[in-house]
Protein backbone atom coordinates (compact mmCIF):
# COMPACT_ATOMS: atom_id res chain seq x y z
CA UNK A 1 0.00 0.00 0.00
CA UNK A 2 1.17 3.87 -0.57
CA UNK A 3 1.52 5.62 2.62
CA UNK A 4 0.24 9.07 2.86
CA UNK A 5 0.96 11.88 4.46
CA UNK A 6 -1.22 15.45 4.84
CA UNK A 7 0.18 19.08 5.41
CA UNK A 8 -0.49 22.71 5.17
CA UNK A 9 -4.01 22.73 7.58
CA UNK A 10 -4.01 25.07 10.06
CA UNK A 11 -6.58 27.82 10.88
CA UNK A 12 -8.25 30.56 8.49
CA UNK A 13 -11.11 33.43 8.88
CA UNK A 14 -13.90 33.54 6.77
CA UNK A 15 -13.09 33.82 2.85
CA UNK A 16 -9.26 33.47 3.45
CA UNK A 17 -7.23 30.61 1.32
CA UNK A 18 -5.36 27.93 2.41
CA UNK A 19 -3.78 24.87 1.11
CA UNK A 20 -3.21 21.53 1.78
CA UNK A 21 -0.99 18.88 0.44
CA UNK A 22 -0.44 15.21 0.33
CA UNK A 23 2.72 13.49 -0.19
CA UNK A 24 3.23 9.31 -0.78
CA UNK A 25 6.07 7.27 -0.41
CA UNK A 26 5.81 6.17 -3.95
CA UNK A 27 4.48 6.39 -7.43
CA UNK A 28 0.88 8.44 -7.52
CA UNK A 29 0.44 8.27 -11.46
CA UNK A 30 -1.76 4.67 -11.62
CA UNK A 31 -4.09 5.99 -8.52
CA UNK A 32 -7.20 7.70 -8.25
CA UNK A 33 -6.43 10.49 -5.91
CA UNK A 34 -8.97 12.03 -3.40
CA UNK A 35 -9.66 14.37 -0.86
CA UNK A 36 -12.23 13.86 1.76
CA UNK A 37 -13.50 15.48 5.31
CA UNK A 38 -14.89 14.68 8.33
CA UNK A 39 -16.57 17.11 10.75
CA UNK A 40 -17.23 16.04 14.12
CA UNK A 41 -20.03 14.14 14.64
CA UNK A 42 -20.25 13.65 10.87
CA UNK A 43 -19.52 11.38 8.09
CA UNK A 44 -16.85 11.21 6.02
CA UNK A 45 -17.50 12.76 2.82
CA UNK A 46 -15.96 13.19 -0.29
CA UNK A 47 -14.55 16.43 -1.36
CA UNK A 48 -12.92 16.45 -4.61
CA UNK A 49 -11.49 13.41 -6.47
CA UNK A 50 -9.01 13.36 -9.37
CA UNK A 51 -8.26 9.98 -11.54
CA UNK A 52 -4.95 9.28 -13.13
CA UNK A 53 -6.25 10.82 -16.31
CA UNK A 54 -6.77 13.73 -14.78
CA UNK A 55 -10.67 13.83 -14.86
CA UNK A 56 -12.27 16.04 -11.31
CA UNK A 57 -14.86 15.38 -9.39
CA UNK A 58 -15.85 18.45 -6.57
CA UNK A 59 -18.83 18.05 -3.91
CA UNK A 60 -21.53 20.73 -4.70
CA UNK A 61 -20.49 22.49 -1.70
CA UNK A 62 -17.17 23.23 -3.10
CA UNK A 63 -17.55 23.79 -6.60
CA UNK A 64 -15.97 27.14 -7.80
CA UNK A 65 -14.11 27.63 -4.75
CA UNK A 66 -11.71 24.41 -4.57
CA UNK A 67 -9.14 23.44 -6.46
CA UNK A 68 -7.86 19.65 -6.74
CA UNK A 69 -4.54 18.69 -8.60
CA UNK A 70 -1.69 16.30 -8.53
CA UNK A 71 1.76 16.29 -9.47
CA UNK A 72 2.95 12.73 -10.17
CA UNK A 73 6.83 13.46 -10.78
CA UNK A 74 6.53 14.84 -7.05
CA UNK A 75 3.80 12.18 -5.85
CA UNK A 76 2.25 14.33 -4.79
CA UNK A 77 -1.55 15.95 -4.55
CA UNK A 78 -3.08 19.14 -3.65
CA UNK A 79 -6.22 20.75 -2.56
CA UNK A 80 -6.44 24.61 -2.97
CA UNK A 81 -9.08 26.07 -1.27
CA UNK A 82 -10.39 29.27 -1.58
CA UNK A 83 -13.77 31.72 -0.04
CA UNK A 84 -13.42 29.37 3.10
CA UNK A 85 -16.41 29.05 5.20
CA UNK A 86 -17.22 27.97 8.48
CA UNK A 87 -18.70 25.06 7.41
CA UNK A 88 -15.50 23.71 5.84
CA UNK A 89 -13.96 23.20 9.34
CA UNK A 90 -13.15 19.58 9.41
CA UNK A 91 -9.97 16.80 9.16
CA UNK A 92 -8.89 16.79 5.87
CA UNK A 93 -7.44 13.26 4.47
CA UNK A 94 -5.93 12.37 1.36
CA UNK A 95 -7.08 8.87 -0.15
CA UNK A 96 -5.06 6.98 -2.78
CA UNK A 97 -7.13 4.03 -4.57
CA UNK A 98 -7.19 1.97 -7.57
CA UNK A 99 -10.95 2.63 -8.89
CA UNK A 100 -12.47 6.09 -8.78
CA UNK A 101 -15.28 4.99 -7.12
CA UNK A 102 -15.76 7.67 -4.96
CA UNK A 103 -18.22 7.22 -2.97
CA UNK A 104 -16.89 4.33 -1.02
CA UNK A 105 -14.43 4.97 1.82
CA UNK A 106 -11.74 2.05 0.13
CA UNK A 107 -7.99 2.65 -0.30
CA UNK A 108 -4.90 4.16 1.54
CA UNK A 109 -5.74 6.96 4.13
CA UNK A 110 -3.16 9.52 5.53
CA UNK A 111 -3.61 10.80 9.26
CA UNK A 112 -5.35 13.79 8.44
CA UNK A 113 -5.04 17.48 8.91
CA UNK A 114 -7.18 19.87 10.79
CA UNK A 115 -8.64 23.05 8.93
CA UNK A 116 -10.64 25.21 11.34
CA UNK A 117 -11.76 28.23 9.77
CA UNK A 118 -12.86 31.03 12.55
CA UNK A 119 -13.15 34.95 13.13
């Protein structure tokens, strides 16, 4: 399995930028690559998924204002987020996997980072 590892959370006001990357310990380019949050007391959901093609997929709540992308000579993916909200305060993880299936919760998980945003 690819290990995974998250960076760059930390806390943000209202409508600032932030973000986040995820590096693995080996080859990203034959992975689906994914972002997904978790709020407490909620679900993990999916936030934006990119395949090895290339091809996006955002949640509604985060089209326009998220960015997803990947760099495979670094292994390495990103998540750009802009016109936080408080509602995006969650842990963050990055997901490796094999099918772009996205709604299931399968694949290689990193530890997570914490985004807070707050006045």
């Amino acid at each position: 399995q690819v290990q995974l590892v998250e960076s760059g959370g930390g806390l943000v006001q209202p409508g600032g930028s932030l973000r986040v990357s995820c590096a693995a310990s080996r080859s990203i380019s034959g992975y689906a690559m994914g972002w997904y949050r978790q709020a407490p007391g909620k679900q993990r959901e999916l936030v934006a998924g990119i395949t090895s093609g290339g091809s996006t997929k955002y949640a509604d709540s985060v089209k326009g204002r998220f960015t997803i992308s990947r760099d495979n000579a670094k292994n390495t993916m990103y998540l750009q987020m802009n016109s936080l909200k408080f509602e995006d305060t969650a842990v963050y993880y990055c997901n490796a996997r094999l099918r772009a299936i996205w709604a299931t919760l399968f694949g290689s998980w990193g530890q997570g980072t914490q985004v807070t945003v707050s006045s």
